[in-house]
Protein backbone atom coordinates (compact mmCIF):
# COMPACT_ATOMS: atom_id res chain seq x y z
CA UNK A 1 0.00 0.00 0.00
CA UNK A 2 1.26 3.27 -1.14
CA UNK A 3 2.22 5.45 1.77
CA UNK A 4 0.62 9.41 1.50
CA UNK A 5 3.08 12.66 0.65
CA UNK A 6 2.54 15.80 2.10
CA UNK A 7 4.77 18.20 0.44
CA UNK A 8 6.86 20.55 2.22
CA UNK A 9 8.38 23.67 0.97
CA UNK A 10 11.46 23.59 -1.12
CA UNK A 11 14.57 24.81 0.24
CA UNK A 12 15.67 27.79 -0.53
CA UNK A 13 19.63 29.48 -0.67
CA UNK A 14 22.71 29.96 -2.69
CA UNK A 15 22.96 26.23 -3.25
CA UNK A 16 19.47 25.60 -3.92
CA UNK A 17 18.18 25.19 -7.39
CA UNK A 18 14.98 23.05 -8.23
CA UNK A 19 13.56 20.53 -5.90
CA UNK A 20 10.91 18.37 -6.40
CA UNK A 21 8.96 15.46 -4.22
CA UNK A 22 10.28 11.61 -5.16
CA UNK A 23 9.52 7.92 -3.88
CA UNK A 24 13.21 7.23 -3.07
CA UNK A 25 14.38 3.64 -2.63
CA UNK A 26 15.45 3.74 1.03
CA UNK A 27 18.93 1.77 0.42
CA UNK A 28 20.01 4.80 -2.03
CA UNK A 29 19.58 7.23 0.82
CA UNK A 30 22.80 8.11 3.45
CA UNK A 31 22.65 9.32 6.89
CA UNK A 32 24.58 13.05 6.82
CA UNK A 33 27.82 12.39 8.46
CA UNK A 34 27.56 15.97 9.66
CA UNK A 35 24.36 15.85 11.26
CA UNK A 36 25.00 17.13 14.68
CA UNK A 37 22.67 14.76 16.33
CA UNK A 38 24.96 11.65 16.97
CA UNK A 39 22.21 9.36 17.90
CA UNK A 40 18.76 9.12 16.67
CA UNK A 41 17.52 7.34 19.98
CA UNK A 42 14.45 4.63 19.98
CA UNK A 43 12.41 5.40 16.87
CA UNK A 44 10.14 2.13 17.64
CA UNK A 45 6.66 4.04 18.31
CA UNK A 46 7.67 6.38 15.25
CA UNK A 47 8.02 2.97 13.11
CA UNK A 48 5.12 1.69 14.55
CA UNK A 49 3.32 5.20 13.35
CA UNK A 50 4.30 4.89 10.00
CA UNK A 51 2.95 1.05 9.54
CA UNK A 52 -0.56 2.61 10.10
CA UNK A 53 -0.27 6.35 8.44
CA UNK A 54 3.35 6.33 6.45
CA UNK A 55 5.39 9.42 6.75
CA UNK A 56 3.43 12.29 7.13
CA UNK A 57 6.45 14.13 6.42
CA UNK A 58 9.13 14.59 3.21
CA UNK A 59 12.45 14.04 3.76
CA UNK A 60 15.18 16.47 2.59
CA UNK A 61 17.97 14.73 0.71
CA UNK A 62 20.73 16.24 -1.58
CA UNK A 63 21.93 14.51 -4.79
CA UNK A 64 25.04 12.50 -3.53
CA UNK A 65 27.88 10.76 -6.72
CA UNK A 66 26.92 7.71 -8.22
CA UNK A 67 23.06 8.01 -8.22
CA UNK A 68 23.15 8.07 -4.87
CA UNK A 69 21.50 10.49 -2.21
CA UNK A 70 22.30 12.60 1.15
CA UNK A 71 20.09 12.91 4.07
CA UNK A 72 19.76 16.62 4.85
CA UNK A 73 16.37 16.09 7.21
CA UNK A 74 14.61 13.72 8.33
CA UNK A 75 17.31 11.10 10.08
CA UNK A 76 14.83 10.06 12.39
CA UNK A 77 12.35 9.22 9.84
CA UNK A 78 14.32 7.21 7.90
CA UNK A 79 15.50 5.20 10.87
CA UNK A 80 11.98 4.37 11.49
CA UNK A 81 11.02 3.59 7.91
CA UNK A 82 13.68 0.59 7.85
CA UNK A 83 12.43 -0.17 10.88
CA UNK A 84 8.69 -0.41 9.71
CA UNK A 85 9.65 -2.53 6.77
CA UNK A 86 9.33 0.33 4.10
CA UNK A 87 11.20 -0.06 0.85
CA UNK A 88 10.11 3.76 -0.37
CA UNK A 89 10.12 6.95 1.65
CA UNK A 90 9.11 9.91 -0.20
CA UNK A 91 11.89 12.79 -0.27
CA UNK A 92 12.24 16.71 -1.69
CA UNK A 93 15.48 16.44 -3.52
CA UNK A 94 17.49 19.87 -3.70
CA UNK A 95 20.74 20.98 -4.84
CA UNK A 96 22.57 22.07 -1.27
CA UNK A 97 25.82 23.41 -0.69
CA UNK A 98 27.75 21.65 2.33
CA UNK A 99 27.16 25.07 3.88
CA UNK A 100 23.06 24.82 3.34
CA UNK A 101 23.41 21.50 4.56
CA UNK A 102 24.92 22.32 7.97
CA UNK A 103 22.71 25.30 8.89
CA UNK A 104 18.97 23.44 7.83
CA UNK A 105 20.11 20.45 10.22
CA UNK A 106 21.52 23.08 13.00
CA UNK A 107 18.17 24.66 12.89
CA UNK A 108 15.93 21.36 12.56
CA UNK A 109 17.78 19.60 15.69
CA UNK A 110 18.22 23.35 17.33
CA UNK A 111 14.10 23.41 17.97
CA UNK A 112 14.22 19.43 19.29
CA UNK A 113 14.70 18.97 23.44
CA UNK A 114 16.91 15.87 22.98
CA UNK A 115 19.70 17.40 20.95
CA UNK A 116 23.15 17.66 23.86
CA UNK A 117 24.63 20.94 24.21
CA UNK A 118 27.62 19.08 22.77
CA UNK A 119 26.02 18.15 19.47
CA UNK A 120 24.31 21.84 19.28
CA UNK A 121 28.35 23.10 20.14
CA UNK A 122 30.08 20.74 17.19
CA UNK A 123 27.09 22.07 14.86
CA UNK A 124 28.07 25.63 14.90
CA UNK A 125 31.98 24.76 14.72
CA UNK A 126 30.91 22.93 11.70
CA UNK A 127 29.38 25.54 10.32
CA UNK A 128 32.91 28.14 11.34
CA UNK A 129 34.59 25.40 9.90
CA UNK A 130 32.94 26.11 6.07
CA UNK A 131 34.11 29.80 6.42
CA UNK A 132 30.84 31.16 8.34
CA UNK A 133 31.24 33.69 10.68
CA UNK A 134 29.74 33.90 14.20
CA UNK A 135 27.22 36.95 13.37
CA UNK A 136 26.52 34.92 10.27
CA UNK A 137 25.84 31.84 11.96
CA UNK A 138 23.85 33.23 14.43
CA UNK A 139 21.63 35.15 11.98
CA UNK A 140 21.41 31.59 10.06
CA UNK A 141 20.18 29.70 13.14
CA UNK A 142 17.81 32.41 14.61
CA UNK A 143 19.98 32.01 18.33
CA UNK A 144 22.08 35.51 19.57
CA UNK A 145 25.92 35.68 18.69
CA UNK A 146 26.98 35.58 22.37
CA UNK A 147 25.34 31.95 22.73
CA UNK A 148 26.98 30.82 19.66
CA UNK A 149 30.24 32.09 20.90
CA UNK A 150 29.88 30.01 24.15
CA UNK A 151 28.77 27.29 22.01
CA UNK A 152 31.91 27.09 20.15
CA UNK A 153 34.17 27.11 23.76
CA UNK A 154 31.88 24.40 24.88
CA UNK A 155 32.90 22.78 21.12
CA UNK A 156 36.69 23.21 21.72
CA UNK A 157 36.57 20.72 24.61
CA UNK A 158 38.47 17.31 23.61
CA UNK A 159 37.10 14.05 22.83
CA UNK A 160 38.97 12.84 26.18
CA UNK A 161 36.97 15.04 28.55
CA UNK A 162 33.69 14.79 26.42
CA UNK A 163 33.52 10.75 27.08
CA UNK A 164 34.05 10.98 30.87
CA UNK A 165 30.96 9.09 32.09
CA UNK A 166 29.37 12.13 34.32
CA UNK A 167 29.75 14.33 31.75
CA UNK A 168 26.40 12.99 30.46
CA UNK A 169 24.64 14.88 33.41
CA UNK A 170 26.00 18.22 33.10
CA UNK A 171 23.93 21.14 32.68
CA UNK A 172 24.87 23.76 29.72
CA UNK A 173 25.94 25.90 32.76
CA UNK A 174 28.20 22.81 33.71
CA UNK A 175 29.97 22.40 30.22
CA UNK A 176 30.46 26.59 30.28
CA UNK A 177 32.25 26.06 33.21
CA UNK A 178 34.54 23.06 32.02
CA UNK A 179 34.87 25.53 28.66
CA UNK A 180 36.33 28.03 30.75
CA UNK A 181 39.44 26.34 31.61
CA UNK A 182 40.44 25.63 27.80
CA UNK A 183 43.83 26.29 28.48
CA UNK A 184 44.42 23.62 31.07
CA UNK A 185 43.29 20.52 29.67
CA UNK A 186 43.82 18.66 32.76
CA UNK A 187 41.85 21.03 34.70
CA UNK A 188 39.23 20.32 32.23
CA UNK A 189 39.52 16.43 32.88
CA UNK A 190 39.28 16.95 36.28
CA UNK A 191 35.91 18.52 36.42
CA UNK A 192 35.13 15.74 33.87
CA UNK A 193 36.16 13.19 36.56
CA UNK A 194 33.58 15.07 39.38
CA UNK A 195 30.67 15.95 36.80
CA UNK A 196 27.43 14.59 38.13
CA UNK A 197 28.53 13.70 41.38
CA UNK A 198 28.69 15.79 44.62
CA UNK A 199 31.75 16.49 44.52
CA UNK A 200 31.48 18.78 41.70
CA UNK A 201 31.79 22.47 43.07
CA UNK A 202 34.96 21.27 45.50
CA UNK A 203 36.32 20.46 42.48
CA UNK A 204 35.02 23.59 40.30
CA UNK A 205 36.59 25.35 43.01
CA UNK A 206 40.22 23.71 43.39
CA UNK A 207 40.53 24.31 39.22
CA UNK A 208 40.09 28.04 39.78
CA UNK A 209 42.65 28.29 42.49
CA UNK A 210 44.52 26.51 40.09
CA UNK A 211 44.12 28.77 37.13
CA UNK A 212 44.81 31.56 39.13
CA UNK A 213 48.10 30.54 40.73
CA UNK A 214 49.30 29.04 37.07
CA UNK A 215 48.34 32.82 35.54
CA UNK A 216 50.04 34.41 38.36
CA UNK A 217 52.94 32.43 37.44
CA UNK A 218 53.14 33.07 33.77
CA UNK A 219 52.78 36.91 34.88
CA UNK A 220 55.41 36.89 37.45
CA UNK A 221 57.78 34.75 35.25
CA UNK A 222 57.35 37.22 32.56
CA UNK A 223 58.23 40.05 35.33
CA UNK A 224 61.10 38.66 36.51
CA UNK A 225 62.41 38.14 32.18
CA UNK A 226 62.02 42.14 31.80
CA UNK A 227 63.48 43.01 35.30
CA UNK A 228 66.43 41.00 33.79
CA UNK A 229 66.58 38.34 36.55
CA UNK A 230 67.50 34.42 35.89
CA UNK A 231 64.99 32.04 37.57
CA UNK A 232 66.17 28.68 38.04
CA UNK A 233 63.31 26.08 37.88
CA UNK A 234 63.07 23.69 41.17
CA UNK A 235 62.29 20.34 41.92
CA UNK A 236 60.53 19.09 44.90
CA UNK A 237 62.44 16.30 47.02
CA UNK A 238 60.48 12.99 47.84
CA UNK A 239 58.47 14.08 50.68
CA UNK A 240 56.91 16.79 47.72
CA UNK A 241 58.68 19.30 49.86
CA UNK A 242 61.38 21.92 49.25
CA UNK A 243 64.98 22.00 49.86
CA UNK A 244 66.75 25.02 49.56
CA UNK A 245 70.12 24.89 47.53
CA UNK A 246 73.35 24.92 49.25
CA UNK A 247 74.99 28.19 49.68
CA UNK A 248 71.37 30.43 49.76
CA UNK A 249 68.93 30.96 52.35
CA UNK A 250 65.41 31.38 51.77
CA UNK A 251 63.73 34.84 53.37
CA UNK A 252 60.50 34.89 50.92
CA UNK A 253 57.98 33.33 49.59
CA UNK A 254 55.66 34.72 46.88
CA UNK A 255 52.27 32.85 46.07
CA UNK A 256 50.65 36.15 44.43
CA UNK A 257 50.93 40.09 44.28
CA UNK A 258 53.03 41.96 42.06
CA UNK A 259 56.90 40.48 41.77
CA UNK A 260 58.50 43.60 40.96
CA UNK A 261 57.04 45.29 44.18
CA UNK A 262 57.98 42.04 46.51
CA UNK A 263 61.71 42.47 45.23
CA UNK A 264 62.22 46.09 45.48
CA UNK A 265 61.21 45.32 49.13
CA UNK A 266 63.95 42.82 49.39
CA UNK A 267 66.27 44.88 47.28
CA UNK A 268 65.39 47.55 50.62
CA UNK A 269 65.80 45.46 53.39
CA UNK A 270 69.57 43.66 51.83
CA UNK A 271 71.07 46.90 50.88
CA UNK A 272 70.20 47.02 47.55
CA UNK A 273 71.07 43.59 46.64
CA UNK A 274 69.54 41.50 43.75
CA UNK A 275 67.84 38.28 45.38
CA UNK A 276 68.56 34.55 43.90
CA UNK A 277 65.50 33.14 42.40
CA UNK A 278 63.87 29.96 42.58
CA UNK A 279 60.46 28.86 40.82
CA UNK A 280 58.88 26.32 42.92
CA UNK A 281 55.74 24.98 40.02
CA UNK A 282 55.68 21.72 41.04
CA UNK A 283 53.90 19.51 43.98
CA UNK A 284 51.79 20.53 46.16
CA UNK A 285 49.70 23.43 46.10
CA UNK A 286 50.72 24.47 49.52
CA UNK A 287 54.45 24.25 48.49
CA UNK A 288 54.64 26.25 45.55
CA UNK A 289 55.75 29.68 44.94
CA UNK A 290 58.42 32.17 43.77
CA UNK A 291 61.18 31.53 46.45
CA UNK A 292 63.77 34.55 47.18
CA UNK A 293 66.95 33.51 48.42
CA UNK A 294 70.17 35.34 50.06
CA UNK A 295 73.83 33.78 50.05
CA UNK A 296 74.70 32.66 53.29
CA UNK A 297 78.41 33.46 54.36
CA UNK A 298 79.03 30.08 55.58
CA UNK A 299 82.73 31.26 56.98
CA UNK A 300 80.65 33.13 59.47
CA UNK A 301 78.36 30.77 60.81
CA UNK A 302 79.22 28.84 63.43
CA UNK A 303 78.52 25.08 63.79
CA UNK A 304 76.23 25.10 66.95
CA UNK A 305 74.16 28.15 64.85
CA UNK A 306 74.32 25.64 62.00
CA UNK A 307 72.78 22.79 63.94
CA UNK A 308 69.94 24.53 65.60
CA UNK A 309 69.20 25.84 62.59
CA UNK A 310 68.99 22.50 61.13
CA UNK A 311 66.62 21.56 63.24
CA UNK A 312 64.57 24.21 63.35
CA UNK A 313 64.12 24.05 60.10
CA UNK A 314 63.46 20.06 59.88
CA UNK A 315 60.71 21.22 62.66
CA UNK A 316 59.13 23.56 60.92
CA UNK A 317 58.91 21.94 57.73
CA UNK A 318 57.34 18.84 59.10
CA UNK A 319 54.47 21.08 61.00
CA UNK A 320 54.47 23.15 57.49
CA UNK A 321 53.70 19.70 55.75
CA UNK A 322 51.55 18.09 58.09
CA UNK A 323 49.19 21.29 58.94
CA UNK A 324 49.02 22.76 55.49
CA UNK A 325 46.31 20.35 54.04
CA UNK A 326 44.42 21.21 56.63
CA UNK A 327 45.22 25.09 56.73
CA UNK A 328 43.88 24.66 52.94
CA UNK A 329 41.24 22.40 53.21
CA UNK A 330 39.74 24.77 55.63
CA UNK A 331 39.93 27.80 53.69
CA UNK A 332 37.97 25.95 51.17
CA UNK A 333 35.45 24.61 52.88
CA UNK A 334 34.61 27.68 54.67
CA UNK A 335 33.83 29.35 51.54
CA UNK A 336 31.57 26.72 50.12
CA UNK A 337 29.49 26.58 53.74
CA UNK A 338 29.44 30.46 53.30
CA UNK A 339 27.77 30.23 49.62
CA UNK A 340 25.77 27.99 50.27
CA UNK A 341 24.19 29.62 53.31
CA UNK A 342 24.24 33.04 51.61
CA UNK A 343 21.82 31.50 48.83
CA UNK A 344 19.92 30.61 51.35
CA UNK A 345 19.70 33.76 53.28
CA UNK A 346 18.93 35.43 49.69
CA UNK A 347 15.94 33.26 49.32
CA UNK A 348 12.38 34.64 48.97
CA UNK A 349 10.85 32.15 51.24
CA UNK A 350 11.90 30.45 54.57
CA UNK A 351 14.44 27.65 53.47
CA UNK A 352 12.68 24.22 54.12
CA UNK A 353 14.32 23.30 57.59
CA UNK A 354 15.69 26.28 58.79
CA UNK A 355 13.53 25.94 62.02
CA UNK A 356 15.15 22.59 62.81
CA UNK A 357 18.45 24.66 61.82
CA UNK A 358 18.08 27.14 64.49
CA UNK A 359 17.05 24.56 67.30
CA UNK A 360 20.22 22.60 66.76
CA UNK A 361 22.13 25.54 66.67
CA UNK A 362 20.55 27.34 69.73
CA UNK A 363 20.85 23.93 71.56
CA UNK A 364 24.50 23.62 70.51
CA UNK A 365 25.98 27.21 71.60
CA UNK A 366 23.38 27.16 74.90
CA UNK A 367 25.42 24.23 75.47
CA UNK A 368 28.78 26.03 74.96
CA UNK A 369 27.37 29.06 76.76
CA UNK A 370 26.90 27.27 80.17
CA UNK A 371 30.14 24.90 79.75
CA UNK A 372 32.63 26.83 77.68
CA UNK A 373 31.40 30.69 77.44
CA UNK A 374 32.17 32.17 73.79
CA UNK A 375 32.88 35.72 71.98
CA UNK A 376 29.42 36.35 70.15
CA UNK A 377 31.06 38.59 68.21
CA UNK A 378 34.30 37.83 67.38
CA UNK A 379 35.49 39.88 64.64
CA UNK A 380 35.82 36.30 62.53
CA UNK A 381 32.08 35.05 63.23
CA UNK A 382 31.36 39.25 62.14
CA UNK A 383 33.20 39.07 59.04
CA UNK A 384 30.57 35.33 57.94
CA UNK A 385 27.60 37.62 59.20
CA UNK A 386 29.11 40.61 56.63
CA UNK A 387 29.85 37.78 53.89
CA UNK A 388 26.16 36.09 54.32
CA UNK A 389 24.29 39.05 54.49
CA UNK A 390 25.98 41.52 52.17
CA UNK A 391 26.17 44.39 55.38
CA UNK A 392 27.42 44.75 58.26
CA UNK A 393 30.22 47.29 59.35
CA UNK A 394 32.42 47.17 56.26
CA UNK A 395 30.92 49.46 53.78
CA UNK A 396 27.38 49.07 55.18
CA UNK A 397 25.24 52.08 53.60
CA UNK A 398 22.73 53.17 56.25
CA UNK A 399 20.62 54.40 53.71
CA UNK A 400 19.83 57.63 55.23
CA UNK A 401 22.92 59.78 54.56
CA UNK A 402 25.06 59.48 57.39
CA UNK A 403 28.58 58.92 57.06
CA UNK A 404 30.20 55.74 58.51
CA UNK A 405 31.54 58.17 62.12
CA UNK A 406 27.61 59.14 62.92
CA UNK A 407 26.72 55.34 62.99
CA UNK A 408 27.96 53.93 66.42
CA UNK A 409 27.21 50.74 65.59
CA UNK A 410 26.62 49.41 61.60
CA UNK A 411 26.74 45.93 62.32
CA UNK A 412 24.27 45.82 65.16
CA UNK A 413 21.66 48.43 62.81
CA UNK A 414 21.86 45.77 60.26
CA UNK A 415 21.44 42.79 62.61
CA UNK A 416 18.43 44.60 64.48
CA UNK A 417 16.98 45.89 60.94
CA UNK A 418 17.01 41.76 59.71
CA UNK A 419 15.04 40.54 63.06
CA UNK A 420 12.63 43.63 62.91
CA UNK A 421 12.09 42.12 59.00
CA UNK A 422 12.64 38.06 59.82
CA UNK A 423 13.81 36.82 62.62
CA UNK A 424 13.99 33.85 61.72
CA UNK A 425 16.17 33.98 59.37
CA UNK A 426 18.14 36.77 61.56
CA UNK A 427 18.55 33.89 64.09
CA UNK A 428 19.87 31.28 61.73
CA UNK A 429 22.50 33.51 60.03
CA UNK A 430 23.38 34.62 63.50
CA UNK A 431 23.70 31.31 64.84
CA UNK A 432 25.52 30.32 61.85
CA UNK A 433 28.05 33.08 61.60
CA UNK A 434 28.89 31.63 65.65
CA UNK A 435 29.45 28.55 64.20
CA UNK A 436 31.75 29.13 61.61
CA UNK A 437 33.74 31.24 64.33
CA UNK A 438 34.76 27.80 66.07
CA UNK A 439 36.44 26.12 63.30
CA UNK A 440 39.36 26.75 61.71
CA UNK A 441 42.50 24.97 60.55
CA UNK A 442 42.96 23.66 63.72
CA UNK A 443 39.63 21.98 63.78
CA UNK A 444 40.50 19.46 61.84
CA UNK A 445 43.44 18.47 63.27
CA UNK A 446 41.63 17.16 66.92
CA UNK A 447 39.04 14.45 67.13
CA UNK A 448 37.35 16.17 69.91
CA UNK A 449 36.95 19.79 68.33
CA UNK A 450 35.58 17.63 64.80
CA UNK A 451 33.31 16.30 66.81
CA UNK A 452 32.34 19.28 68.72
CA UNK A 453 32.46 22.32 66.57
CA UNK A 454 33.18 21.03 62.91
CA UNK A 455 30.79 17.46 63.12
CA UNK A 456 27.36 19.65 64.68
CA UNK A 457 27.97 22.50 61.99
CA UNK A 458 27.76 20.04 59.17
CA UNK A 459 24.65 18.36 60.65
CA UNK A 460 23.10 21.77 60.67
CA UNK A 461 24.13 22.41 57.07
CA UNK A 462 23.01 19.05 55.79
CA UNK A 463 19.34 19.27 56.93
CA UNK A 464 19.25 22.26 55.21
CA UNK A 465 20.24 20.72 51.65
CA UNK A 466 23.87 20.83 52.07
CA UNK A 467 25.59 17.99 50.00
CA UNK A 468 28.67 17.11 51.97
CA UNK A 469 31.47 16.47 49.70
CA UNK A 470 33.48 13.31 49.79
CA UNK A 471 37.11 15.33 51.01
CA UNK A 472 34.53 17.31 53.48
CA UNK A 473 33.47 13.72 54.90
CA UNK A 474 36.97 12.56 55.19
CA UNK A 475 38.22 15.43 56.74
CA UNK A 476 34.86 14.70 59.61
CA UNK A 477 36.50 10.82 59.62
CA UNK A 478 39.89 12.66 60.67
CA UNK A 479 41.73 12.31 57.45
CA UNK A 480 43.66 15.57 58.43
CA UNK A 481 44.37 14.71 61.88
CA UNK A 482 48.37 14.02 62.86
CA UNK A 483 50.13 11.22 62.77
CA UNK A 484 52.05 11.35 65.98
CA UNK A 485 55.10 9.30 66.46
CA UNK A 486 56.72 11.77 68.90
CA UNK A 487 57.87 10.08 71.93
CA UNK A 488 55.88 12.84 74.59
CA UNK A 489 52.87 13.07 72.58
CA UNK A 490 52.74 16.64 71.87
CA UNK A 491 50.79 16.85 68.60
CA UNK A 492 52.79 18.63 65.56
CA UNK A 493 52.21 22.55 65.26
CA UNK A 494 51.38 23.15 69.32
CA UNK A 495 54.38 25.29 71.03
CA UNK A 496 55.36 24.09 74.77
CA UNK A 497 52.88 26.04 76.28
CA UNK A 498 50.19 24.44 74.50
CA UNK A 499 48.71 27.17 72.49
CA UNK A 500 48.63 26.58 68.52
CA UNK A 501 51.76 28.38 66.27
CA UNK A 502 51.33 31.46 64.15
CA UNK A 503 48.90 29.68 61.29
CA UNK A 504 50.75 31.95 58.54
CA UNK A 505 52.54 29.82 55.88
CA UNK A 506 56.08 29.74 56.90
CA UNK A 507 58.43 31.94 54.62
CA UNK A 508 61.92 31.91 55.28
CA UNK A 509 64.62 29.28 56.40
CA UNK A 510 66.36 31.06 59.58
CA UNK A 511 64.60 31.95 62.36
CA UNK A 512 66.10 35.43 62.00
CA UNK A 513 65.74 35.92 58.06
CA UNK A 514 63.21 38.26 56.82
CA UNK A 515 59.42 36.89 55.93
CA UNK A 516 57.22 38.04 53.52
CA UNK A 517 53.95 36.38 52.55
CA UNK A 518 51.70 36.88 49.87
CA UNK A 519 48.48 35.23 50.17
């Protein structure tokens, strides 16, 4: 039985010349390699369709060599046809330039849900590839020239990140993202490795503090080439530390800032003197830097300075090691607990749990209160309240003119003002600025203050919608906690009288040498 033919309109262009509507044998018809639809999914209802009404719709095919032809539209439709049994489809045939032939199937699978922002991406670099510009393709496919331009980053991503099997859940904000780091294409893998899973903003997160350090790099090594000093590439030793050479010591250490600033400082404080230079690029993150050294007259040191030097230095390194990760880790989990409770203080309505929120919280520090006794506001837990709120006494406008010197007290106008408005949320961010104020670096490194500042705090965080990443959850299971294999038990980083050393990232080599840090 003779399926029916609605005719569609001809297609029109520079490549288009007569077309007309044919019963085409189905075997002399060829899928168009550069459809950007890779997959034409399930087509079994559509087959089933077309046993009882045939194809309600023409294909478009293009004249192909040897009496053959080239599927332009209708991929899907074919698919089904074999399917169904069909030996004829019926087809407009028109003369189409490659060109014609890229921009009908950009638009046909552009208006379709199932087409990935990967196929839509490879479409338009297709289309760059024939000599079409970015206005011109936009124009072409009816979408604005900024999204084709993100498009085409998204399309410059390699095959090896592309087939990463999370990558199948990410969101066109997602592949934006991984587009943004086309430069580092094992940043890019990276947030392949995480995409989908819940570890995906840690990791968003570490591959920004990575771009940034490597671009501070390439700036400050191209600083240091016109200021006409050498720097000597180093190499970490096996514990992924640094040694420094014989003959220098090291006074600085430069992680950011501008270079040519840090070294007229040194130039300052050595008498003019041009530092030695040492790039430190590899290991760890918390190891790396721009090292300054000075020569070290060895005739006048003595060997008793020598030795305690020695081990001063083989102290501090190990506590420099072994506290670092966690120094690090808490930096960045800090800010993700901050965003994510800043979203929700931005919300319109009450956040789903934030009652339980504040009764675990008001439980917790009532606790504290009676036991321990705390500073409510500690200039840290009033810098989360600033952060979470957006005021607060760092450029808080009051709103009614008066300068900063009338107000006696910004921070407690804008705490009062968000109680008068909502006190429940006024409560939770108060609560949870308190919070934040008890853990730090140190934290981490104790089982008792994980469990009792660090453990409660997460709980809290969770039952609002929090997802706990996996290095978060290992860091609660003590993963940063020493190792201690000293014989009187003193944990690593504590000074005799107990209290917890300077948490600054140490900079020099000699106790005496000059330290400057640039976080």
């Amino acid at each position: 039985m003779e399926t029916a033919i609605i005719e569609r309109p001809a297609a029109t262009g520079e490549g288009a010349n007569e077309s007309s509507i044919v019963m085409l044998d189905v075997g002399l018809i060829d899928p168009n390699p550069a459809n950007p639809r890779r997959d034409v999914g399930d087509v079994s209802e559509l087959a089933d369709s077309i046993r009882v009404q045939g194809i309600r719709q023409n294909l478009l095919v293009t004249p192909a060599p040897q009496g053959r032809y080239l599927l332009v539209i209708g991929h899907r439709r074919l698919a089904a046809a074999k399917l169904a049994g069909l030996g004829r489809v019926p087809a407009v045939v028109a003369d189409l330039s490659e060109r014609e032939q890229r921009e009908l199937m950009l638009v046909e699978n552009g208006q379709r849900t199932d087409l990935t922002v990967i196929e839509e991406a490879d479409g338009y670099q297709g289309l760059l590839d024939l000599g079409v510009g970015v206005d011109e393709a936009a124009q072409r496919t009816g979408r604005s020239a900024s999204l084709v331009r993100r498009r085409l980053k998204i399309a410059a991503i390699g095959e090896n990140v592309r087939g990463k099997t999370g990558t199948a859940q990410l969101s066109i904000d997602d592949w934006e993202t991984i587009a943004d780091f086309d430069g580092h294409p094992d940043l890019q893998e990276q947030l392949a490795e995480a995409a989908g899973g819940r570890n995906w903003d840690m990791a968003v997160k570490h591959a920004r503090q990575e771009q940034t350090w490597r671009e501070w790099l390439d700036t400050a090594r191209a600083e240091l080439k016109r200021m006409g000093i050498d720097a000597s590439d180093e190499q970490p030793n096996a514990d992924n530390w640094y040694d420094s050479p014989k003959g220098l010591r090291r006074t600085t250490m430069l992680t950011t800032g501008d270079i040519a600033k840090a070294i007229d400082a040194w130039r300052d404080c050595h008498d003019g003197a041009t530092p030695v230079v040492g790039v430190r690029a590899e290991g760890a993150s918390w190891a790396r830097g721009i090292a300054l050294y000075e020569t070290v007259d060895e005739e006048a040191e003595t060997a008793a300075r020598e030795a305690r030097e020695a081990r001063w230095r083989e102290e501090r390194e190990r506590e420099e090691r072994e506290t670092a990760p966690a120094k690090e880790f808490a930096r960045a989990s800090r800010d993700l607990r901050v965003a994510f409770v800043t979203h929700l203080m931005e919300l319109k309505s009450q956040p789903k749990g934030i009652g339980k929120a504040v009764a675990l919280l008001s439980a917790w520090f009532a606790l504290d209160a009676l036991t321990e006794g705390f500073d409510q506001w500690d200039s840290h837990a009033e810098g989360v309240w600033e952060r979470i709120t957006g005021t607060g006494a760092a450029g808080d406008d009051t709103g009614d003119g008066e300068s900063e010197d009338e107000v006696e007290d910004p921070l407690r106008e804008s705490v009062t003002a968000m109680i008068s408005g909502d006190p429940h949320r006024a409560a939770f961010g108060l609560l949870y600025a308190l919070a934040e104020e008890r853990v730090s670096w140190t934290t981490w490194r104790d089982a008792a203050t994980i469990a009792e500042h660090a453990a409660p705090l997460y709980e809290v965080l969770e039952t609002l919608g929090y997802r706990t990443s996996d290095t978060e959850g290992e860091a609660l299971n003590g993963s940063l906690m020493p190792i201690d294999d000293d014989d009187d038990g003193e944990d690593a980083g504590m000074g005799q009288d107990g209290e917890p050393d300077d948490d600054e990232v140490p900079q020099t080599d000699d106790a005496s040498s000059m330290s400057e840090v640039a976080e």
